[in-house]
C-alpha atoms as a PDB file:
ATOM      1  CA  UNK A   1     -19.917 -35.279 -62.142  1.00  0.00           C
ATOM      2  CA  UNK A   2     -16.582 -36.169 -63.121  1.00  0.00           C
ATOM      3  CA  UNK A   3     -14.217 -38.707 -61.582  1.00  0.00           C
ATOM      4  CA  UNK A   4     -12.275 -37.636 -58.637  1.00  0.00           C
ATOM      5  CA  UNK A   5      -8.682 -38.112 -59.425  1.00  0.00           C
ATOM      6  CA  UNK A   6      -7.759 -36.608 -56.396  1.00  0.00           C
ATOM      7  CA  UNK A   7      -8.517 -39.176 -53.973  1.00  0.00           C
ATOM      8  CA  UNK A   8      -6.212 -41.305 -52.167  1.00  0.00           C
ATOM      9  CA  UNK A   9      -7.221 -44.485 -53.852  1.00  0.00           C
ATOM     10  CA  UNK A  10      -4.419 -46.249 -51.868  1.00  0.00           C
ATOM     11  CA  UNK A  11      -6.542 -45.893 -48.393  1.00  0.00           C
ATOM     12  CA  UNK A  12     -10.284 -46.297 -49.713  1.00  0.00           C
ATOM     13  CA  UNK A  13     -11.796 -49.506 -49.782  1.00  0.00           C
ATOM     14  CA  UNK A  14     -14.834 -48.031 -51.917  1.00  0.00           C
ATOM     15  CA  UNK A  15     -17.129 -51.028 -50.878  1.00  0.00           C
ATOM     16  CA  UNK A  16     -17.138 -49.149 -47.141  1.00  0.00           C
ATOM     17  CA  UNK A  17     -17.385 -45.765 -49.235  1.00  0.00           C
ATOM     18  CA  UNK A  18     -19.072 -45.957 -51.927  1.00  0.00           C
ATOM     19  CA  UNK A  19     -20.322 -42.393 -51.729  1.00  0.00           C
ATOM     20  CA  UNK A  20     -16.857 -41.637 -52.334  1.00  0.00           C
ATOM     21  CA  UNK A  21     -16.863 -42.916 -55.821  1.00  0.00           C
ATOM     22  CA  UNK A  22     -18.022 -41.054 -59.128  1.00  0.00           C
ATOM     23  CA  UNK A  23     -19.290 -42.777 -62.415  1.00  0.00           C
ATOM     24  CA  UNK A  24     -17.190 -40.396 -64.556  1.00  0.00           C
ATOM     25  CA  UNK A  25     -16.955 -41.068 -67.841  1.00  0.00           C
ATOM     26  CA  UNK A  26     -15.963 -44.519 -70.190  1.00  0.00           C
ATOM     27  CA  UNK A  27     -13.491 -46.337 -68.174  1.00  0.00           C
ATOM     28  CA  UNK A  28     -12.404 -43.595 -65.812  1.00  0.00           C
ATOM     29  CA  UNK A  29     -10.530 -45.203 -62.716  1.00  0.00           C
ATOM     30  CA  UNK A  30     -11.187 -48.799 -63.536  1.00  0.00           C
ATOM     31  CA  UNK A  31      -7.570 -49.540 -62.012  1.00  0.00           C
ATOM     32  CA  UNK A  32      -8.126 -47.571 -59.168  1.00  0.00           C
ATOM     33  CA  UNK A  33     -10.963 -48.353 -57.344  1.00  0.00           C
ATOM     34  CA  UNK A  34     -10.526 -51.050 -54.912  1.00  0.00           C
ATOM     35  CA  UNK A  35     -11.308 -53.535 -53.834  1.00  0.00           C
ATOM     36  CA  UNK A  36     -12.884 -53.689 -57.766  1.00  0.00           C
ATOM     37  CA  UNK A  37      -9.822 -53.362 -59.162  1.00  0.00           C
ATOM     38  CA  UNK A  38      -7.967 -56.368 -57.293  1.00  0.00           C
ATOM     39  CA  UNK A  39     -11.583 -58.923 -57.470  1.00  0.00           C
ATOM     40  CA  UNK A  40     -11.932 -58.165 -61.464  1.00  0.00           C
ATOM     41  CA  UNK A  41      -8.465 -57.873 -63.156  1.00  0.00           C
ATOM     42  CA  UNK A  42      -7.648 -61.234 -62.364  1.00  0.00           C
ATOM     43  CA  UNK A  43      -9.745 -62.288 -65.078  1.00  0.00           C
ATOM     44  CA  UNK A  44      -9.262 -59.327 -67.693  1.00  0.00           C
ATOM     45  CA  UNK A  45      -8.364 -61.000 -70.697  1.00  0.00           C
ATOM     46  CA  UNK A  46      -9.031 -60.930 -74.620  1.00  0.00           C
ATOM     47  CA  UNK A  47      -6.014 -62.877 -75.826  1.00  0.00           C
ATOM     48  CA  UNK A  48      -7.725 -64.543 -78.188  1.00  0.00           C
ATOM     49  CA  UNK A  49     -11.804 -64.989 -78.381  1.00  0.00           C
ATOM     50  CA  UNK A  50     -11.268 -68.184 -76.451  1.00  0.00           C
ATOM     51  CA  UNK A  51      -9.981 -66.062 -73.632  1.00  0.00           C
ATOM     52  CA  UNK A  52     -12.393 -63.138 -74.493  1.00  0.00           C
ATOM     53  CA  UNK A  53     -15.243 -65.253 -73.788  1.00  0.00           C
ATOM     54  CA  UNK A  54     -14.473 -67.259 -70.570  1.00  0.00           C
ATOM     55  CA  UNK A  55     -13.192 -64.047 -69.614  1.00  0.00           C
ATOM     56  CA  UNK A  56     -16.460 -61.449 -70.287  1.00  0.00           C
ATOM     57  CA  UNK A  57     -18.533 -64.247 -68.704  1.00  0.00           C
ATOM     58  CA  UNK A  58     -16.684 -64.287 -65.377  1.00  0.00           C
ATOM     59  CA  UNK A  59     -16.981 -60.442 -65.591  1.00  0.00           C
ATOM     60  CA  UNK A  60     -20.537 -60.390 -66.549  1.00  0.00           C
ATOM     61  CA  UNK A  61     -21.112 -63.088 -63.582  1.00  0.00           C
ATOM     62  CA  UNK A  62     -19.611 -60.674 -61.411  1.00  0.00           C
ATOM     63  CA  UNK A  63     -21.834 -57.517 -62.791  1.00  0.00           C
ATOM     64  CA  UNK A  64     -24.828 -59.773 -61.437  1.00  0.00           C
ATOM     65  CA  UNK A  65     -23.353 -61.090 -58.208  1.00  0.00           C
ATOM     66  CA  UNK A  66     -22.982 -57.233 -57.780  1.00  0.00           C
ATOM     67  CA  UNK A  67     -26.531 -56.437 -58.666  1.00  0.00           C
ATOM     68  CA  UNK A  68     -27.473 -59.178 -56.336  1.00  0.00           C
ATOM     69  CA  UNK A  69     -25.792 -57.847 -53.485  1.00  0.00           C
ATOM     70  CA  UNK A  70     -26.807 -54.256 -54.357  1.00  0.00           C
ATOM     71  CA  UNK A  71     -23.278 -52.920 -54.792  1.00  0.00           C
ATOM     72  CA  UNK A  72     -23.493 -50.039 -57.331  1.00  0.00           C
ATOM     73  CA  UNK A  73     -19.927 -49.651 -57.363  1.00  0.00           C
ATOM     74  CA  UNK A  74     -18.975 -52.921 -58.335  1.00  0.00           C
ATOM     75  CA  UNK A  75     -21.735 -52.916 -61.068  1.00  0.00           C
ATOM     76  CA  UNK A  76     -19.858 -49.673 -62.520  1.00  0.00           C
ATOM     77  CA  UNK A  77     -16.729 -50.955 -62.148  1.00  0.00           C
ATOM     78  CA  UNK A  78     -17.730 -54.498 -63.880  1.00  0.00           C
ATOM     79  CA  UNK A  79     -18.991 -52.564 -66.701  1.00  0.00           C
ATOM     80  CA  UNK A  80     -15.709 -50.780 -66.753  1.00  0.00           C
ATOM     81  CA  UNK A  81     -13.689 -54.028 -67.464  1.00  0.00           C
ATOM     82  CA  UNK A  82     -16.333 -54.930 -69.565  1.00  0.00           C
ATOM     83  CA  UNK A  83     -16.024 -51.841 -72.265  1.00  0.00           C
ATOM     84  CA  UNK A  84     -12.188 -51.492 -71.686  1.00  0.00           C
ATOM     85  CA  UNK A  85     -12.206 -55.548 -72.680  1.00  0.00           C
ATOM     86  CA  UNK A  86     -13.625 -54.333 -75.749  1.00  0.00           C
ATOM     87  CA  UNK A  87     -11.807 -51.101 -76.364  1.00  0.00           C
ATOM     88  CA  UNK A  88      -8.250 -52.585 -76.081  1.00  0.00           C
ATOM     89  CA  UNK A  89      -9.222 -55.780 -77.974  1.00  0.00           C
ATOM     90  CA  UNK A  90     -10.394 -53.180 -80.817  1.00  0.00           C
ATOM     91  CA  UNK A  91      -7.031 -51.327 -80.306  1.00  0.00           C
ATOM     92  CA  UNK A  92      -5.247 -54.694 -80.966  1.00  0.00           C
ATOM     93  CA  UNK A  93      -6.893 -54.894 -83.575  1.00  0.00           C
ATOM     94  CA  UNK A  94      -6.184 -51.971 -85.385  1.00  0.00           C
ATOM     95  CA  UNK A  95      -2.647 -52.116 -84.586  1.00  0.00           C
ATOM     96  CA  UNK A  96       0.167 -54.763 -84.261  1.00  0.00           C
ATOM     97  CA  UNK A  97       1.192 -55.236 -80.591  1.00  0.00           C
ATOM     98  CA  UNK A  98      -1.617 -52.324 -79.283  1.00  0.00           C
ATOM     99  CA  UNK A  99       0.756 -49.476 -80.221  1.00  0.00           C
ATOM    100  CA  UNK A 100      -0.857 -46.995 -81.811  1.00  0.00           C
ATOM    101  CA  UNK A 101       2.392 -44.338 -82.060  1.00  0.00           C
ATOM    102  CA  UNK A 102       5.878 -45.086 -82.546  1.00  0.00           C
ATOM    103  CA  UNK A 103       8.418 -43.389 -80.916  1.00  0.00           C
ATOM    104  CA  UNK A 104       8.096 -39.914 -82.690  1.00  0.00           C
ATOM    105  CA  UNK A 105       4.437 -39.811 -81.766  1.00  0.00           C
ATOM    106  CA  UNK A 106       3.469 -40.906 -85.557  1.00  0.00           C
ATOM    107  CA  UNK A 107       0.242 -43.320 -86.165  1.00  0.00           C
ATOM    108  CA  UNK A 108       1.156 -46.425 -87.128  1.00  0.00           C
ATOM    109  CA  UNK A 109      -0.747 -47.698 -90.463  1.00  0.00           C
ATOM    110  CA  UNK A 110      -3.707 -49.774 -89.311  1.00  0.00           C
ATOM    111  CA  UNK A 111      -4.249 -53.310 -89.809  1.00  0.00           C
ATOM    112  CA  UNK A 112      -7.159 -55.715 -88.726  1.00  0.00           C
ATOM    113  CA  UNK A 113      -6.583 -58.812 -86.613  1.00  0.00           C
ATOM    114  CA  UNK A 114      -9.734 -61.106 -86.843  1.00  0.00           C
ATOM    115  CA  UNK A 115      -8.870 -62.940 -83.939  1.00  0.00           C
ATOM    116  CA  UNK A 116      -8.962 -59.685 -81.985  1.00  0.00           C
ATOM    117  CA  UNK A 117     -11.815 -58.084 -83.621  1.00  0.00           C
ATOM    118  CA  UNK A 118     -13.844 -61.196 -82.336  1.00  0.00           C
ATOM    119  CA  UNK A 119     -12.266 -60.782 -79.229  1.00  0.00           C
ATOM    120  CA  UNK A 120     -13.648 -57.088 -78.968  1.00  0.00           C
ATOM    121  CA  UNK A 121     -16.994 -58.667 -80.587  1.00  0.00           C
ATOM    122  CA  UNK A 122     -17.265 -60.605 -77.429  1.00  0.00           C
ATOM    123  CA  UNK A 123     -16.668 -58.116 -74.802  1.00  0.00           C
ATOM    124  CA  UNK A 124     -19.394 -55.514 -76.838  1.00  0.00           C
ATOM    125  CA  UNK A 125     -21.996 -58.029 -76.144  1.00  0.00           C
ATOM    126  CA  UNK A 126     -21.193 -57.997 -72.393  1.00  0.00           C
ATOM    127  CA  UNK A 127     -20.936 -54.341 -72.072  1.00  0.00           C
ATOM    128  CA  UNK A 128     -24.146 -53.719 -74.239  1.00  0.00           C
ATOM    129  CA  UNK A 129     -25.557 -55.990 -71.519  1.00  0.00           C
ATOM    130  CA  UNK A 130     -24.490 -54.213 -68.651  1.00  0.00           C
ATOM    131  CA  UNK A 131     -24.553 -50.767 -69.781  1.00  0.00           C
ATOM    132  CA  UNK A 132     -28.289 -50.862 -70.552  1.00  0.00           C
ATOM    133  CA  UNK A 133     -29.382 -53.408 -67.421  1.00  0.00           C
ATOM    134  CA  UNK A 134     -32.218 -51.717 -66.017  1.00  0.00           C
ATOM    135  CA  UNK A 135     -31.191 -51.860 -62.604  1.00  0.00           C
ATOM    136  CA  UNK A 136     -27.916 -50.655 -63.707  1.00  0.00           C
ATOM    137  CA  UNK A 137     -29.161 -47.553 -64.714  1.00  0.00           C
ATOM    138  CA  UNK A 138     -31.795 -47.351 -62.037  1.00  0.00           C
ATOM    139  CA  UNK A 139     -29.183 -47.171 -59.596  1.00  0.00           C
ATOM    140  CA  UNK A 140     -26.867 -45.232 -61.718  1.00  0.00           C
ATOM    141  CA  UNK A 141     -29.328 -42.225 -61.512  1.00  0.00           C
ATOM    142  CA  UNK A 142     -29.417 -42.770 -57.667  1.00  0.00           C
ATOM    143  CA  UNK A 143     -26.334 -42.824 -57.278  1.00  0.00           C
ATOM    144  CA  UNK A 144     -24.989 -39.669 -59.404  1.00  0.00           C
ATOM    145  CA  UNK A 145     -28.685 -37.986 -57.265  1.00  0.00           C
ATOM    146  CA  UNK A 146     -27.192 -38.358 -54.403  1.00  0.00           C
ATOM    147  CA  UNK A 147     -23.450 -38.538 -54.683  1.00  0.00           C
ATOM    148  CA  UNK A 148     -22.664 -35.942 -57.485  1.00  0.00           C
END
């Protein structure tokens, strides 16, 4: 099922709800879903592959403290910050300053950044991790079963 954009993600703590929340697709509502949002953005960051890697560690610490606990939705949403770690480090990379389009809508002529291609390296190792945890996708299936 699709993610629910619809929701009043202001007033739901999904920890209390989580039958609430939908996988979607990708990165669907990784900044939306709280409390998530707030306990994993604080250490979002792919600067350089210094930074990528303390970074995707912390979040791939929390992907297990959430498995530990049971918490489906904060495995998901760990994941989340895990692939869009890698996706905007790859963007980055492919273009000075993340900006894909200029003002008229026009592609800007790729480049390649090293530093953030290792950066994105980084986080793909994380989020191939996650992604195909057992568990992950054990619960994954339950989840989508019984929540849509």
């Amino acid at each position: 099922m699709a993610f629910n954009y619809d929701l009043d993600f202001d007033n739901i703590d999904f920890r209390e709800k989580p039958e609430l929340y939908r996988v979607g697709r990708g990165e669907q509502g990784v900044l939306m879903v709280e409390p998530y949002k707030s306990e994993i953005l604080q250490y979002w960051r792919f600067k350089t592959p210094d930074i990528a890697k303390e970074s995707s560690d912390k979040i791939y610490e929390m992907f297990l403290d959430y498995k530990e606990k049971e918490d489906f939705v904060g495995m998901d949403m760990a994941r989340k910050f895990l692939q869009m770690g890698y996706t905007r480090a790859r963007r980055y990379t492919n273009y000075k300053g993340g900006k894909k389009y200029d003002e008229n809508g026009k592609v800007h002529e790729r480049q390649n950044d090293p530093e953030k291609a290792e950066s994105a390296a980084i986080f793909m190792e994380k989020w191939k991790l996650a992604r195909e945890d057992k568990d992950y996708l054990e619960r994954k299936k339950e989840h989508q079963k019984k929540y849509g």
